[in-house]
C-alpha atoms as a PDB file:
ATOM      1  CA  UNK A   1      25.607 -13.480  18.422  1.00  0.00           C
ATOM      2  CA  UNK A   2      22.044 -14.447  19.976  1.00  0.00           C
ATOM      3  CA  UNK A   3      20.280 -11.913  17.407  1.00  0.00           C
ATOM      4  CA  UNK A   4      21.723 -13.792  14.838  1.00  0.00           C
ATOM      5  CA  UNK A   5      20.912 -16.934  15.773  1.00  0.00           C
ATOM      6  CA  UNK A   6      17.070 -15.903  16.256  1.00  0.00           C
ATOM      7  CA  UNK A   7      17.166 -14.228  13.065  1.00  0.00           C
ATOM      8  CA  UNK A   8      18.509 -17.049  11.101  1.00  0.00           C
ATOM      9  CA  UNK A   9      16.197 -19.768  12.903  1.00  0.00           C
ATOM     10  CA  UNK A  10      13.193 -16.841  12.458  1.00  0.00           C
ATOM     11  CA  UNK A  11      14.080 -17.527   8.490  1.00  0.00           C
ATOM     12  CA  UNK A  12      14.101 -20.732   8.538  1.00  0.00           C
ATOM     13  CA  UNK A  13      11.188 -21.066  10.160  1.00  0.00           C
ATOM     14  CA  UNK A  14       9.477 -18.738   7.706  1.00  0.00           C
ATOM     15  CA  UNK A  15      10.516 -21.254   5.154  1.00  0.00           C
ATOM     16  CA  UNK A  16       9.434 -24.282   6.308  1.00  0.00           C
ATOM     17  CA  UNK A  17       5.743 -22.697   6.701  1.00  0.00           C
ATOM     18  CA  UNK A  18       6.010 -21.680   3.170  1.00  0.00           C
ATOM     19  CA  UNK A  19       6.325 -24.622   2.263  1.00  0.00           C
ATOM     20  CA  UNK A  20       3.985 -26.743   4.238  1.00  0.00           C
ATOM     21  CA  UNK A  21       1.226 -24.002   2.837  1.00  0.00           C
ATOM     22  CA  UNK A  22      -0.085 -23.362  -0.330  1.00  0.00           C
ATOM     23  CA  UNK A  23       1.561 -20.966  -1.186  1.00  0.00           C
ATOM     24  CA  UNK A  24       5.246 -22.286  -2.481  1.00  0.00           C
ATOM     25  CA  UNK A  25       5.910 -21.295  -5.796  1.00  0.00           C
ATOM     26  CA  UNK A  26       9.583 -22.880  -6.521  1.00  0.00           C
ATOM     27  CA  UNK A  27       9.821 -26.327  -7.635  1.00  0.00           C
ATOM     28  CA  UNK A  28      13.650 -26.501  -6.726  1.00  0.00           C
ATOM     29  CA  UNK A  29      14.180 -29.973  -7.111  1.00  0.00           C
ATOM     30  CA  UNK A  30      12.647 -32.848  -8.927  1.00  0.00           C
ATOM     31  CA  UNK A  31       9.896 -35.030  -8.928  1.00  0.00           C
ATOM     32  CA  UNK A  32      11.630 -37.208  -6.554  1.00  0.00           C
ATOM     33  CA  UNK A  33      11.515 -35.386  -3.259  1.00  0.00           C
ATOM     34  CA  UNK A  34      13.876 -33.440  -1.445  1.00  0.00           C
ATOM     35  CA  UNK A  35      16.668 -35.936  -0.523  1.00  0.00           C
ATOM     36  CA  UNK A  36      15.350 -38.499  -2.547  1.00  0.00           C
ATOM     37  CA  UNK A  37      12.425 -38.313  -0.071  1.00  0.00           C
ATOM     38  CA  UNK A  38       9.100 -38.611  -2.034  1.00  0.00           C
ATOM     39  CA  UNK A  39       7.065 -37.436   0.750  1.00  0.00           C
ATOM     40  CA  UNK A  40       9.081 -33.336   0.128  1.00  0.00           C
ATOM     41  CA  UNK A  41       7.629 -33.129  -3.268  1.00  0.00           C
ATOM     42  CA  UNK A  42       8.548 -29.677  -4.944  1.00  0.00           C
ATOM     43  CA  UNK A  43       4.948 -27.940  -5.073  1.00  0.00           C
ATOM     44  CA  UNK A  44       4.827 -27.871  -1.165  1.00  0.00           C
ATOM     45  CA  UNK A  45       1.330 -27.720   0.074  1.00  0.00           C
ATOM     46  CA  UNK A  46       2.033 -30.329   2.262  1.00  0.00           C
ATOM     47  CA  UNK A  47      -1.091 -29.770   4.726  1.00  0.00           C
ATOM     48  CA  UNK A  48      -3.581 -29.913   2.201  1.00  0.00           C
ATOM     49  CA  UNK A  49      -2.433 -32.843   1.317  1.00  0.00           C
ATOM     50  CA  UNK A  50      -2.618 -34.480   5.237  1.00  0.00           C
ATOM     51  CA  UNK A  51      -5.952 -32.762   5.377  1.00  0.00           C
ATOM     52  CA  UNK A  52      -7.667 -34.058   2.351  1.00  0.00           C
ATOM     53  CA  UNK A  53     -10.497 -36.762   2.889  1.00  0.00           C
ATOM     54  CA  UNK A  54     -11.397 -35.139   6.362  1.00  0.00           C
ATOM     55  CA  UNK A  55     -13.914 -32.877   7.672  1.00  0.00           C
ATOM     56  CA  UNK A  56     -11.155 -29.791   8.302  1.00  0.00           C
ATOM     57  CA  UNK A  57     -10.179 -30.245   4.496  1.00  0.00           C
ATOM     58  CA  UNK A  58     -11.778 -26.737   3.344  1.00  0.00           C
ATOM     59  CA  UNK A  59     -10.677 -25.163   6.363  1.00  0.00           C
ATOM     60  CA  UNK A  60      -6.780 -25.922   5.302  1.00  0.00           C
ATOM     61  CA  UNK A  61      -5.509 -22.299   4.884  1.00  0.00           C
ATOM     62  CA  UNK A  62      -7.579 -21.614   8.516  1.00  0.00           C
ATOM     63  CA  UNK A  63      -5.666 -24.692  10.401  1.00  0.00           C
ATOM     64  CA  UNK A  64      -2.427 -23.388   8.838  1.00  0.00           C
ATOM     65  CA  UNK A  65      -3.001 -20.135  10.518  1.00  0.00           C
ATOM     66  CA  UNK A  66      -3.740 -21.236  13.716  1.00  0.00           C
ATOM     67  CA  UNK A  67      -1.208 -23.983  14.007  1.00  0.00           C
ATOM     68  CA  UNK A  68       1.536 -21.637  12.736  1.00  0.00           C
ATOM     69  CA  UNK A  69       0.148 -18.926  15.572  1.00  0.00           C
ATOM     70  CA  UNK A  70       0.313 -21.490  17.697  1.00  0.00           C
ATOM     71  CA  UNK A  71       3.866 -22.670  17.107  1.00  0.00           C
ATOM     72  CA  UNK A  72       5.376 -19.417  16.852  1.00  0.00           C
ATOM     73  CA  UNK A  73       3.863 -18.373  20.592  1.00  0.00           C
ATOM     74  CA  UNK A  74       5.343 -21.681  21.743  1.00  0.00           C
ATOM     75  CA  UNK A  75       8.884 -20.770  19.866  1.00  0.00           C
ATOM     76  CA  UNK A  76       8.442 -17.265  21.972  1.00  0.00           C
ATOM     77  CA  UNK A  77       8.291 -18.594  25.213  1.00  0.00           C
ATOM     78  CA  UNK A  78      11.275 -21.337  24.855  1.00  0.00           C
ATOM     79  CA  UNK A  79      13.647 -18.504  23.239  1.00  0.00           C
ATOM     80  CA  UNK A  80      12.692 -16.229  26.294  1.00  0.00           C
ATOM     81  CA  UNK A  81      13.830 -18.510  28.804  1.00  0.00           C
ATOM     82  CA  UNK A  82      16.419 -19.387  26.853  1.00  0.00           C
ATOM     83  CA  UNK A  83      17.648 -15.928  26.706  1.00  0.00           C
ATOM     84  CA  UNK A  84      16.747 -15.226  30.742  1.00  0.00           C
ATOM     85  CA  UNK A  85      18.679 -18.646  31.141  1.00  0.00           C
ATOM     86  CA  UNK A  86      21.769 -17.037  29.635  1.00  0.00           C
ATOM     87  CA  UNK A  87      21.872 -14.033  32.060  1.00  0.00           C
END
């Protein structure tokens, strides 16, 4: 039951990166936002859009990398000692 649970938050987590980078091809719902919320527009690429008008704009794709890196290694360690917790 714990693999699954990793493996379905793993996906989800894939997702959301997807979609906060540039590279989110589906426009699944409309011009609206997700939810009705303006700010989840349906092109993604929501970074680039934080980062424009500052110095680390060209380095968007670079931030995205690192930040994801460091959020996954940060995921790691809470789902190891949530796993030693359990035992």
């Amino acid at each position: 039951m714990s693999r699954i649970i990793g493996l379905t938050l793993a996906i989800l987590l894939a997702v959301i990166f997807l979609y906060i980078s540039r590279f989110w091809i589906f426009d699944l719902w409309g011009r609206e936002g997700l939810l009705g919320i303006e700010y989840l527009r349906p092109g993604g690429d929501i970074l680039r859009r934080e980062l424009r008008g500052t110095p680390l704009a060209p380095y968007d794709l670079l931030v995205w990398v690192a930040g994801g890196f460091f959020l996954l290694t940060m995921l790691e360690k809470l789902w190891g000692k949530v796993n030693n917790a359990d035992h």
